[in-house]
Protein backbone atom coordinates (compact mmCIF):
# COMPACT_ATOMS: atom_id res chain seq x y z
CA UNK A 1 126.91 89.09 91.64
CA UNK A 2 123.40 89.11 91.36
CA UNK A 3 123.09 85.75 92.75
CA UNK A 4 123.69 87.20 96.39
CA UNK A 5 120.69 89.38 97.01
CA UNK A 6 117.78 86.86 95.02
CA UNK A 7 115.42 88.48 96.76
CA UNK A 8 114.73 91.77 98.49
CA UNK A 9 116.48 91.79 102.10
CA UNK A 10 113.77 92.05 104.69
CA UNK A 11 113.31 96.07 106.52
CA UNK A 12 114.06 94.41 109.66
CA UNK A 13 117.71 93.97 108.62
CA UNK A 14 117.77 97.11 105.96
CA UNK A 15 116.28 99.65 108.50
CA UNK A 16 118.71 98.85 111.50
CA UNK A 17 121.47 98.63 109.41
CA UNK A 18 121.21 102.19 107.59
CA UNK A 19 120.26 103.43 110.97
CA UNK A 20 123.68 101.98 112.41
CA UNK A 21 125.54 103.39 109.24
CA UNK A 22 124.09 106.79 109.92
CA UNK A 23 125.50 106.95 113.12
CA UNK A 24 128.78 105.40 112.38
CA UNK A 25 129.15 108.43 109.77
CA UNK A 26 127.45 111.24 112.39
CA UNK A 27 130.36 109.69 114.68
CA UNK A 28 133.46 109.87 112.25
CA UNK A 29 132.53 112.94 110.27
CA UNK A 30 130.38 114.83 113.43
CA UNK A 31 127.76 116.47 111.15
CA UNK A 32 124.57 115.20 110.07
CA UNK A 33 124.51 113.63 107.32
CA UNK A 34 122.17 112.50 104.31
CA UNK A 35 119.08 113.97 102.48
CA UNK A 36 118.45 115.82 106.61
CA UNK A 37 121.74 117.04 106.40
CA UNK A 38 121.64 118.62 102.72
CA UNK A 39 117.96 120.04 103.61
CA UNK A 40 119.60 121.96 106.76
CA UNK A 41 122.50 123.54 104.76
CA UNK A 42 120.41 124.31 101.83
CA UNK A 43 118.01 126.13 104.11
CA UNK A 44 121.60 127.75 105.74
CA UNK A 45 122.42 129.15 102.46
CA UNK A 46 119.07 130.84 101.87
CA UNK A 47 119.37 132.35 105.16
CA UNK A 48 123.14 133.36 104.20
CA UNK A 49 124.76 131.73 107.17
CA UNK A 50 128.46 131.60 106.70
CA UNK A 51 128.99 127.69 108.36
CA UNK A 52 127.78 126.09 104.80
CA UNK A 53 128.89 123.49 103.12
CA UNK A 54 128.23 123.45 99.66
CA UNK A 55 128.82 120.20 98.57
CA UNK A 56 125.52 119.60 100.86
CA UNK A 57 123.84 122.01 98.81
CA UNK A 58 124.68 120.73 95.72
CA UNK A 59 123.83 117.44 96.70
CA UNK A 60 120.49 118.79 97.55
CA UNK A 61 119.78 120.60 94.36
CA UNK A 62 120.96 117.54 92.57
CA UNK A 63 118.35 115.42 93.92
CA UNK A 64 115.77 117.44 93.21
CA UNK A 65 117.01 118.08 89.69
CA UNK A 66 117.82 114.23 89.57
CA UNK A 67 114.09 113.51 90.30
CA UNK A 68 112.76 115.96 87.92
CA UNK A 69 114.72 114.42 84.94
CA UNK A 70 113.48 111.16 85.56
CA UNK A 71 109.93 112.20 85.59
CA UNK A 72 110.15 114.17 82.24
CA UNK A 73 112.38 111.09 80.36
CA UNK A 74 109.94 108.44 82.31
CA UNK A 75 106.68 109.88 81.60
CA UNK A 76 105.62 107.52 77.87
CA UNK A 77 106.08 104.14 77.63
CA UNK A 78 107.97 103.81 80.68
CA UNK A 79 108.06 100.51 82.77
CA UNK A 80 108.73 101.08 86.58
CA UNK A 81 109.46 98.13 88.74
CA UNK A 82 110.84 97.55 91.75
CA UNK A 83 112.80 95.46 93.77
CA UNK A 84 116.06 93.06 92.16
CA UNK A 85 114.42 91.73 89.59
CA UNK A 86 114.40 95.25 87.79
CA UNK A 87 118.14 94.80 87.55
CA UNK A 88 118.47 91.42 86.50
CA UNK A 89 117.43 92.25 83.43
C-alpha cells in the first residue's frame, strides 16, 4: 500500500483536488463544509441561533481538544516528521 504514494504528491495536484472535493461536497450536501464550516456553527451556538448543527460543533471542539492532547503527550522525547516516510515506519 505504501508503495503507491513513495513520495509526497506535489500541491499542484493536492490543492486543486481538495478544492474540487470541497465543492463536490458544498454541491451534494449544500452547506459549507470543513474546519470553515465547524468555525461558523460553533460561533452559531455561542450566539444561540437555533439553525445549528451540532455534529459541526463537536467536530470543532474536537479539534481543538485533539490538538491540545497531542501537544501535552508530544512535548519530551518526541520525534515529529513529516511527509510518508513518517508512516513507513
Amino acid at each position: 500500500m505504501f508503495d503507491l504514494l513513495p513520495d509526497r504528491v506535489p500541491w499542484y495536484v493536492v490543492g486543486p483536488g481538495l478544492g474540487l472535493l470541497i465543492i463536490l461536497l458544498y454541491s451534494v450536501a449544500n452547506q459549507p463544509l470543513g474546519a470553515s464550516g465547524a468555525y461558523g456553527q460553533t460561533l452559531g451556538l455561542a450566539r444561540r441561533r437555533a439553525d445549528v448543527t451540532v455534529w459541526r460543533v463537536w467536530y470543532f471542539v474536537g479539534m481543538f481538544l485533539g490538538g491540545l492532547l497531542v501537544t501535552q503527550v508530544l512535548r519530551e522525547g518526541a520525534e515529529v516528521r513529516s511527509g510518508y516516510d513518517a508512516m513507513r515506519e
